[in-house]
PDB file of N, CA and C in Angstrom:
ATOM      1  N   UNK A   1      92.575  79.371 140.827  1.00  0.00           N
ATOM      2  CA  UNK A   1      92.363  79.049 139.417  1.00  0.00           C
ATOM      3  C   UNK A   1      93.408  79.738 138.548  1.00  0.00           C
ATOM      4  N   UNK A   2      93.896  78.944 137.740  1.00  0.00           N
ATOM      5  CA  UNK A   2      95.013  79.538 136.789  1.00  0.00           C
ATOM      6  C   UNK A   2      94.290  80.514 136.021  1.00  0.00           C
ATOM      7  N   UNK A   3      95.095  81.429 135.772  1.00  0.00           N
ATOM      8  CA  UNK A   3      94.640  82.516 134.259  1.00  0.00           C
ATOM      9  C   UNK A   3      94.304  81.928 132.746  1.00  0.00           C
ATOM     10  N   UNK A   4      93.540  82.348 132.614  1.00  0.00           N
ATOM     11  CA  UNK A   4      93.411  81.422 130.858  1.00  0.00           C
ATOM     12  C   UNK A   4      95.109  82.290 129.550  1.00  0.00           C
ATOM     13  N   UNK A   5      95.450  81.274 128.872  1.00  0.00           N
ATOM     14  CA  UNK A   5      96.144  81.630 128.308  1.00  0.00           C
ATOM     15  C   UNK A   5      96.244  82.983 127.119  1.00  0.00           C
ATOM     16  N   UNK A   6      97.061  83.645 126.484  1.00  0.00           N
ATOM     17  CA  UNK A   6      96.289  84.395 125.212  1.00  0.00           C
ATOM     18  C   UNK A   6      96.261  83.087 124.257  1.00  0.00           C
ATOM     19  N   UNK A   7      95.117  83.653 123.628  1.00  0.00           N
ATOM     20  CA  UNK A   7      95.424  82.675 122.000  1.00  0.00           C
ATOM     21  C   UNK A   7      96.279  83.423 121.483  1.00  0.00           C
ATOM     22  N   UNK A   8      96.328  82.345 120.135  1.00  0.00           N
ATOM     23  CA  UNK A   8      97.728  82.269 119.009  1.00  0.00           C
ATOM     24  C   UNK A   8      97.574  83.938 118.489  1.00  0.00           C
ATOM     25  N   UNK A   9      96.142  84.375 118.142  1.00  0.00           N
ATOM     26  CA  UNK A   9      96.538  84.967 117.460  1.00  0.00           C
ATOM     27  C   UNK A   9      97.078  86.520 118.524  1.00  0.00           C
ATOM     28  N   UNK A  10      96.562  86.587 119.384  1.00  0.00           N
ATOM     29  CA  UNK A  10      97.070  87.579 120.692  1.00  0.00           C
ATOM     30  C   UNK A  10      98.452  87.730 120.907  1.00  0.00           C
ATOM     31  N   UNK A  11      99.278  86.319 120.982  1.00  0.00           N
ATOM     32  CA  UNK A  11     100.797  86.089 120.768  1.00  0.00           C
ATOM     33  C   UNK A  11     101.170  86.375 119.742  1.00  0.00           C
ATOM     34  N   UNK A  12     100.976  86.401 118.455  1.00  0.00           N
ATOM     35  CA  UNK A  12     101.168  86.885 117.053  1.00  0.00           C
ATOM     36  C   UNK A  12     101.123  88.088 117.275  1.00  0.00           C
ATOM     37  N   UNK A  13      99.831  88.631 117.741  1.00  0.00           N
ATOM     38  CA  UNK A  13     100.420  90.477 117.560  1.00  0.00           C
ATOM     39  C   UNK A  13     101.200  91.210 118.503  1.00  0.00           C
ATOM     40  N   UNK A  14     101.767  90.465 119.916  1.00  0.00           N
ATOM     41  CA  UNK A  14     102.477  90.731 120.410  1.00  0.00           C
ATOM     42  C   UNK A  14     103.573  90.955 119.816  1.00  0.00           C
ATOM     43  N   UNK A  15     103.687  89.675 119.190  1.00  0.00           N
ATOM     44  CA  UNK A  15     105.189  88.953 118.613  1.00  0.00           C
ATOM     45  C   UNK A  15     106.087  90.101 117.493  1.00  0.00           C
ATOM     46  N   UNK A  16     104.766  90.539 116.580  1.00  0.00           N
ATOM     47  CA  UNK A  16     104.647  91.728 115.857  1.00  0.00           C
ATOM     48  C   UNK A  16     104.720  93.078 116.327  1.00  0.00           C
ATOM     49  N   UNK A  17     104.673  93.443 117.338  1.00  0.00           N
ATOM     50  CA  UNK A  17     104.917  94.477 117.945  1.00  0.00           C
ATOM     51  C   UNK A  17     106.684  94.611 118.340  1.00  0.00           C
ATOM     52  N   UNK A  18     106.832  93.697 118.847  1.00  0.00           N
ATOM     53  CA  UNK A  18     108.799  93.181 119.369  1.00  0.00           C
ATOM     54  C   UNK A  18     109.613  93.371 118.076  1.00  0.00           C
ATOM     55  N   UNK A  19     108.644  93.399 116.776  1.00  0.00           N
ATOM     56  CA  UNK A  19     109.956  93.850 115.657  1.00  0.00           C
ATOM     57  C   UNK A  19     109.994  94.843 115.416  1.00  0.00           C
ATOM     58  N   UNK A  20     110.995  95.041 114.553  1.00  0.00           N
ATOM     59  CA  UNK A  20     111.882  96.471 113.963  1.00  0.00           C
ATOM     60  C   UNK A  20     111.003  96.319 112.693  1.00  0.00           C
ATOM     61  N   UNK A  21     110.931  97.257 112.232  1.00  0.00           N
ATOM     62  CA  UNK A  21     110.278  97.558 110.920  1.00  0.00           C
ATOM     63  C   UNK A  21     110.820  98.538 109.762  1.00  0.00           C
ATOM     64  N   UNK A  22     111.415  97.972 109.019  1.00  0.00           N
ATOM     65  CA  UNK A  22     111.962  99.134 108.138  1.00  0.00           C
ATOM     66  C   UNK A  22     110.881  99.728 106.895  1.00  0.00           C
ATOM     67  N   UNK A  23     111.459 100.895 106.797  1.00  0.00           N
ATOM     68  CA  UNK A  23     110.641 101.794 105.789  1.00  0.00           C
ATOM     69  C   UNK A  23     108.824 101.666 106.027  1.00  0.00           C
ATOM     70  N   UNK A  24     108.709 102.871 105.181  1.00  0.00           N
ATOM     71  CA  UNK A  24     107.418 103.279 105.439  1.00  0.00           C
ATOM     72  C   UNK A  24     105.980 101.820 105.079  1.00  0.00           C
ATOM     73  N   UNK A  25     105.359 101.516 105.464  1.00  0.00           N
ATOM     74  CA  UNK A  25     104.594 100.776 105.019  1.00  0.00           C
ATOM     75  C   UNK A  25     104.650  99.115 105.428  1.00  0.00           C
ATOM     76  N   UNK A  26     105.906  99.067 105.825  1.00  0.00           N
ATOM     77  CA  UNK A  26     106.496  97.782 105.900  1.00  0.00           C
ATOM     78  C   UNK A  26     105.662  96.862 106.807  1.00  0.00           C
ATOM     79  N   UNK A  27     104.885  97.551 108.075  1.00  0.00           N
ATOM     80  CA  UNK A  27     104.838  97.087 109.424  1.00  0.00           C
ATOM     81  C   UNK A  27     102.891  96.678 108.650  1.00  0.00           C
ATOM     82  N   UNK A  28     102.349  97.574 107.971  1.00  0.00           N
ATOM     83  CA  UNK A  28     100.868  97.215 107.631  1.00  0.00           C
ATOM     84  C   UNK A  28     101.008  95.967 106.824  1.00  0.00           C
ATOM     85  N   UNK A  29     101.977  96.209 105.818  1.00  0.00           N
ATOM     86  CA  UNK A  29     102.221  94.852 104.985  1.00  0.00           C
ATOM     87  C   UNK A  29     102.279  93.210 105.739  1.00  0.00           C
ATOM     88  N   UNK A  30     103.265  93.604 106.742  1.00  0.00           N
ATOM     89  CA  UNK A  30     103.068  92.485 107.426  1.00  0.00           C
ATOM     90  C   UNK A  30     102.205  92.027 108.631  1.00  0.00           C
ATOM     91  N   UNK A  31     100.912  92.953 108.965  1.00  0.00           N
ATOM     92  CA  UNK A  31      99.752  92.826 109.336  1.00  0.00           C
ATOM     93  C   UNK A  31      98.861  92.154 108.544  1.00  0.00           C
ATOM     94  N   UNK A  32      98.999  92.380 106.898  1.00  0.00           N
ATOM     95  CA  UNK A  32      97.850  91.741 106.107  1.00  0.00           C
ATOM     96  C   UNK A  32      98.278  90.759 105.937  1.00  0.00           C
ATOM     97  N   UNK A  33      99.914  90.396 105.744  1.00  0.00           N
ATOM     98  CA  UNK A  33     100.345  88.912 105.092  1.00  0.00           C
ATOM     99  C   UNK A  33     100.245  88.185 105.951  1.00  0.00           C
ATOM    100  N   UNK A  34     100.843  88.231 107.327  1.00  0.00           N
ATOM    101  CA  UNK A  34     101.073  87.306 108.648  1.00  0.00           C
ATOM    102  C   UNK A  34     100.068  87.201 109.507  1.00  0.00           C
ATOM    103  N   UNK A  35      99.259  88.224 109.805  1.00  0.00           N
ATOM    104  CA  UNK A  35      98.196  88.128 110.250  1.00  0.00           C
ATOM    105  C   UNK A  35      97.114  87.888 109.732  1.00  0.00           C
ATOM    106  N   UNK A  36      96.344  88.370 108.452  1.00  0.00           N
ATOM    107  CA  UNK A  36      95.569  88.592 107.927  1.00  0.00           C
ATOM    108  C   UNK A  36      94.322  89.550 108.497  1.00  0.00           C
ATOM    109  N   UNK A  37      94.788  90.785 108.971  1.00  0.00           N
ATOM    110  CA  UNK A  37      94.098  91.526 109.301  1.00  0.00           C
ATOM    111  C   UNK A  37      94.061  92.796 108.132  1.00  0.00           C
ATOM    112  N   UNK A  38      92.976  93.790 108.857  1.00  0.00           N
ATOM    113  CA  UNK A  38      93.277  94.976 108.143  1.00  0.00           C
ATOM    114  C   UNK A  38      93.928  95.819 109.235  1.00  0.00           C
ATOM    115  N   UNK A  39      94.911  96.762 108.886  1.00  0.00           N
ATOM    116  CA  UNK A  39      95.515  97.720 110.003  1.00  0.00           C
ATOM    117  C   UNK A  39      94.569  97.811 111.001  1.00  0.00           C
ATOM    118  N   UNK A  40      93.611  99.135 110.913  1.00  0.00           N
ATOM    119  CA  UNK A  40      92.262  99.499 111.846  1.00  0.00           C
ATOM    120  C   UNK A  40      92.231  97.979 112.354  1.00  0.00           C
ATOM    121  N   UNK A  41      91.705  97.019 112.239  1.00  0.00           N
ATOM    122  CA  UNK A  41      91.555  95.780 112.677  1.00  0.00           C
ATOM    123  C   UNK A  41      92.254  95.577 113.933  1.00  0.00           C
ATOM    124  N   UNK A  42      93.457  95.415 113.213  1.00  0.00           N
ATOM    125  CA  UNK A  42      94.506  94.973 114.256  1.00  0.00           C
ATOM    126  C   UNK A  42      94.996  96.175 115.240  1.00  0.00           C
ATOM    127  N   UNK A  43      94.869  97.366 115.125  1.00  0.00           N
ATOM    128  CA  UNK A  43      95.132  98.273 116.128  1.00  0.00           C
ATOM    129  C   UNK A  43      94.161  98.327 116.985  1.00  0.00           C
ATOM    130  N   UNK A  44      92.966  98.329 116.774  1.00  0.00           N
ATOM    131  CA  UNK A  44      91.829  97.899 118.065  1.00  0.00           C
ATOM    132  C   UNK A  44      91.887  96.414 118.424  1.00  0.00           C
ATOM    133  N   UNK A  45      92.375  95.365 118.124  1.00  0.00           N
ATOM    134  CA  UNK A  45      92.791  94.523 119.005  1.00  0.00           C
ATOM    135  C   UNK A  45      94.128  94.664 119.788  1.00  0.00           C
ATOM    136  N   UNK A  46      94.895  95.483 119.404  1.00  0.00           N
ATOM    137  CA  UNK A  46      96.232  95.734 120.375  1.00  0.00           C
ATOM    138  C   UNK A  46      95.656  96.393 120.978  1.00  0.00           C
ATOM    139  N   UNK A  47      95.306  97.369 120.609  1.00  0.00           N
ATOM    140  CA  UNK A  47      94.480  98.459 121.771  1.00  0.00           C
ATOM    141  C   UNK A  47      93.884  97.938 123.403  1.00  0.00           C
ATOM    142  N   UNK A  48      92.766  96.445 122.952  1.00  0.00           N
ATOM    143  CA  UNK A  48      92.280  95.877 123.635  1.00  0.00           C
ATOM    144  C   UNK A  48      93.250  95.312 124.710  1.00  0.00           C
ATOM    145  N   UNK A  49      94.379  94.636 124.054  1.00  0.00           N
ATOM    146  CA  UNK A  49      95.757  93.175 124.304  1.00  0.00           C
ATOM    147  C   UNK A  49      95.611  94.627 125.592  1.00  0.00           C
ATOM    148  N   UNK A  50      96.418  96.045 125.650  1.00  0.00           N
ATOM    149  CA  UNK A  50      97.128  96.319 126.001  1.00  0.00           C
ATOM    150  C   UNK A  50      96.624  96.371 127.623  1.00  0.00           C
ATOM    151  N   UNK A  51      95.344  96.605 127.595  1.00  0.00           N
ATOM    152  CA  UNK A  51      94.561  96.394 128.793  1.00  0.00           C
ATOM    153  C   UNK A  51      94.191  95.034 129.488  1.00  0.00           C
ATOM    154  N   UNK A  52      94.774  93.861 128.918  1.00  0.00           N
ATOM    155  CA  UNK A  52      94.286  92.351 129.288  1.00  0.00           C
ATOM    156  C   UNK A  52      95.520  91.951 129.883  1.00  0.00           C
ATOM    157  N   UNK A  53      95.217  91.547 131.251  1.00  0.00           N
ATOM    158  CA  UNK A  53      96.179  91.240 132.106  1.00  0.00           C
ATOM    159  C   UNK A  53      97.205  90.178 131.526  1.00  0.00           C
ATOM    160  N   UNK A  54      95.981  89.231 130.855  1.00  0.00           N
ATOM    161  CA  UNK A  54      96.724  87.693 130.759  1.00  0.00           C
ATOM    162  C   UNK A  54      98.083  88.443 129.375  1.00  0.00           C
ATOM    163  N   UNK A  55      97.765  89.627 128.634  1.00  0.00           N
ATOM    164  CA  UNK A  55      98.762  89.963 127.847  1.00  0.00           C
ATOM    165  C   UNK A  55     100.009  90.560 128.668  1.00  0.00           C
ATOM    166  N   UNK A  56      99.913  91.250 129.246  1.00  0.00           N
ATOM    167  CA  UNK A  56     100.916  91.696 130.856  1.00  0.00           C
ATOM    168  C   UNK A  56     101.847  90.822 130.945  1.00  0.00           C
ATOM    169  N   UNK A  57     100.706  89.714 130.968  1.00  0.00           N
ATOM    170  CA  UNK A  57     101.633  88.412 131.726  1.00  0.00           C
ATOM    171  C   UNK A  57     102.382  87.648 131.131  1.00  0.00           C
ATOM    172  N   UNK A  58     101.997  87.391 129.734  1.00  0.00           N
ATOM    173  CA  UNK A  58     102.920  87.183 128.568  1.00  0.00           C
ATOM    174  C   UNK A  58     103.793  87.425 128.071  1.00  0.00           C
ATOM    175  N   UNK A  59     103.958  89.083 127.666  1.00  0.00           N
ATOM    176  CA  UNK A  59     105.154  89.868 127.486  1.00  0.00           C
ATOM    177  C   UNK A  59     105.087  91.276 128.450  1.00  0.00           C
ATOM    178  N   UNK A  60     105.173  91.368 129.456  1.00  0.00           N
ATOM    179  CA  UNK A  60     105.150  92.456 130.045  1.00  0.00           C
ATOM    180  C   UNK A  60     106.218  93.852 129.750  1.00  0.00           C
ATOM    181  N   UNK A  61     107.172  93.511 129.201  1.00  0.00           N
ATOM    182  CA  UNK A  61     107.981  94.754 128.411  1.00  0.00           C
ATOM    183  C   UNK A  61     107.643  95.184 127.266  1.00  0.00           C
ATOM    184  N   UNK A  62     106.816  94.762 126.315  1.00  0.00           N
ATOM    185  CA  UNK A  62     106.286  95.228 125.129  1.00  0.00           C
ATOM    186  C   UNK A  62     104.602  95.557 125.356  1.00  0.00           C
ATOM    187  N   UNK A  63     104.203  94.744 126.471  1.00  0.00           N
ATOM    188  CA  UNK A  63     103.109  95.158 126.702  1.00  0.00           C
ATOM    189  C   UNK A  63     102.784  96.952 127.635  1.00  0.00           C
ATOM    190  N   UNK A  64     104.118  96.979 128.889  1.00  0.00           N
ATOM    191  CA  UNK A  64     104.202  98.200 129.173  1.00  0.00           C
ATOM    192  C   UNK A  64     104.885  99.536 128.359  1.00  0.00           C
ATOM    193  N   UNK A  65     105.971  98.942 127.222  1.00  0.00           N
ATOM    194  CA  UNK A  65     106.329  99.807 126.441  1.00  0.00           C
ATOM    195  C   UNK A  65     105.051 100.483 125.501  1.00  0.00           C
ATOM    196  N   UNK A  66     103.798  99.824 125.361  1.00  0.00           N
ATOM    197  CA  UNK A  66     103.115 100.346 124.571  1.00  0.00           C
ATOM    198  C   UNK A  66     102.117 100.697 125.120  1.00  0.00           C
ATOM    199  N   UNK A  67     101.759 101.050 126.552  1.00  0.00           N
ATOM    200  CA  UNK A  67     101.030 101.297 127.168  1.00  0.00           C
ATOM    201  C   UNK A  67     101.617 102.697 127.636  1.00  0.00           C
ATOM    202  N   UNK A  68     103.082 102.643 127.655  1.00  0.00           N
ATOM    203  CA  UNK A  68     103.638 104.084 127.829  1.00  0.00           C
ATOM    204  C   UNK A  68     103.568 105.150 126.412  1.00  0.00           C
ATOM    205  N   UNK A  69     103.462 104.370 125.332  1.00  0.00           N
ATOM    206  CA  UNK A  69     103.715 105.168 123.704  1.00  0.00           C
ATOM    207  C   UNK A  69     101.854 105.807 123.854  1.00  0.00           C
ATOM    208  N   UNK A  70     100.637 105.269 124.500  1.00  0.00           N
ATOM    209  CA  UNK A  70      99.604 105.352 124.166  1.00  0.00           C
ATOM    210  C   UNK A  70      99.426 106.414 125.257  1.00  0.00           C
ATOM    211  N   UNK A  71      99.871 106.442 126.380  1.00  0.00           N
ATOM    212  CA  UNK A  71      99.764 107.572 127.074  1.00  0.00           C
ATOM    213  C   UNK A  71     100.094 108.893 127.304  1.00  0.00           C
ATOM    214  N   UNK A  72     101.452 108.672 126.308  1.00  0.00           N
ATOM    215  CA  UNK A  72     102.019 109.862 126.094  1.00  0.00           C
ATOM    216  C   UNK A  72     101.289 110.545 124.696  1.00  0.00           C
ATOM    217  N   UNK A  73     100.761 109.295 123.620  1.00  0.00           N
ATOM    218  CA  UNK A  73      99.706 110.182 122.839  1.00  0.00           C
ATOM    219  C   UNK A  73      98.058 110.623 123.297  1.00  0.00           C
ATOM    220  N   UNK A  74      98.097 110.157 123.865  1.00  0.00           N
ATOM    221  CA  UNK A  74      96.722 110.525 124.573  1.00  0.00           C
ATOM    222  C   UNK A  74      96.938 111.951 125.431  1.00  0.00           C
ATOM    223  N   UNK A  75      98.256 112.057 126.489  1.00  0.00           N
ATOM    224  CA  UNK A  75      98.611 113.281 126.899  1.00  0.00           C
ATOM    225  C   UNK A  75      98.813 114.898 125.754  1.00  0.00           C
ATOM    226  N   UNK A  76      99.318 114.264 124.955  1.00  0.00           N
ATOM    227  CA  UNK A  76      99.196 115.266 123.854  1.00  0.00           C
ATOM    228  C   UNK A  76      98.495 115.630 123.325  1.00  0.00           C
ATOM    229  N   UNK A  77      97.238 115.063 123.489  1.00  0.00           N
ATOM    230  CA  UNK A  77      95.856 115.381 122.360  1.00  0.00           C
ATOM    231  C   UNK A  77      95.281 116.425 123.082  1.00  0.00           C
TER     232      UNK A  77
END
């Protein structure tokens, strides 16, 4: 059986993760406009993405790059 796909909006916050973000604030701004989330919102659904295979499988370099940024803050705490 094939894997089920991510939805749109799962690919969206991937997609959002792969950019550069200048200056302070910039990256929430375009969480509320493009996404329509609230920050908190959308960081517990990446949170979630980062553990869902079918996201792995989608972008697996932004998905392991941020699985390495979360471990190294978690090591520090």
């Amino acid at each position: 059986m094939e894997q089920e796909r991510l939805g749109r909006r799962e690919q969206d916050i991937l997609a959002l993760e792969r950019r550069v973000f200048a200056g302070p604030g910039a990256k929430e701004r375009a969480i509320r406009e493009e996404l329509g989330l609230a920050p908190v919102r959308y960081y517990q659904l990446l949170n979630a993405l980062l553990d869902d295979p079918r996201a792995l499988a989608h972008d697996p370099v932004t998905v392991n790059r941020l699985r390495r940024v979360r471990e190294r803050r978690r090591a520090e705490r």
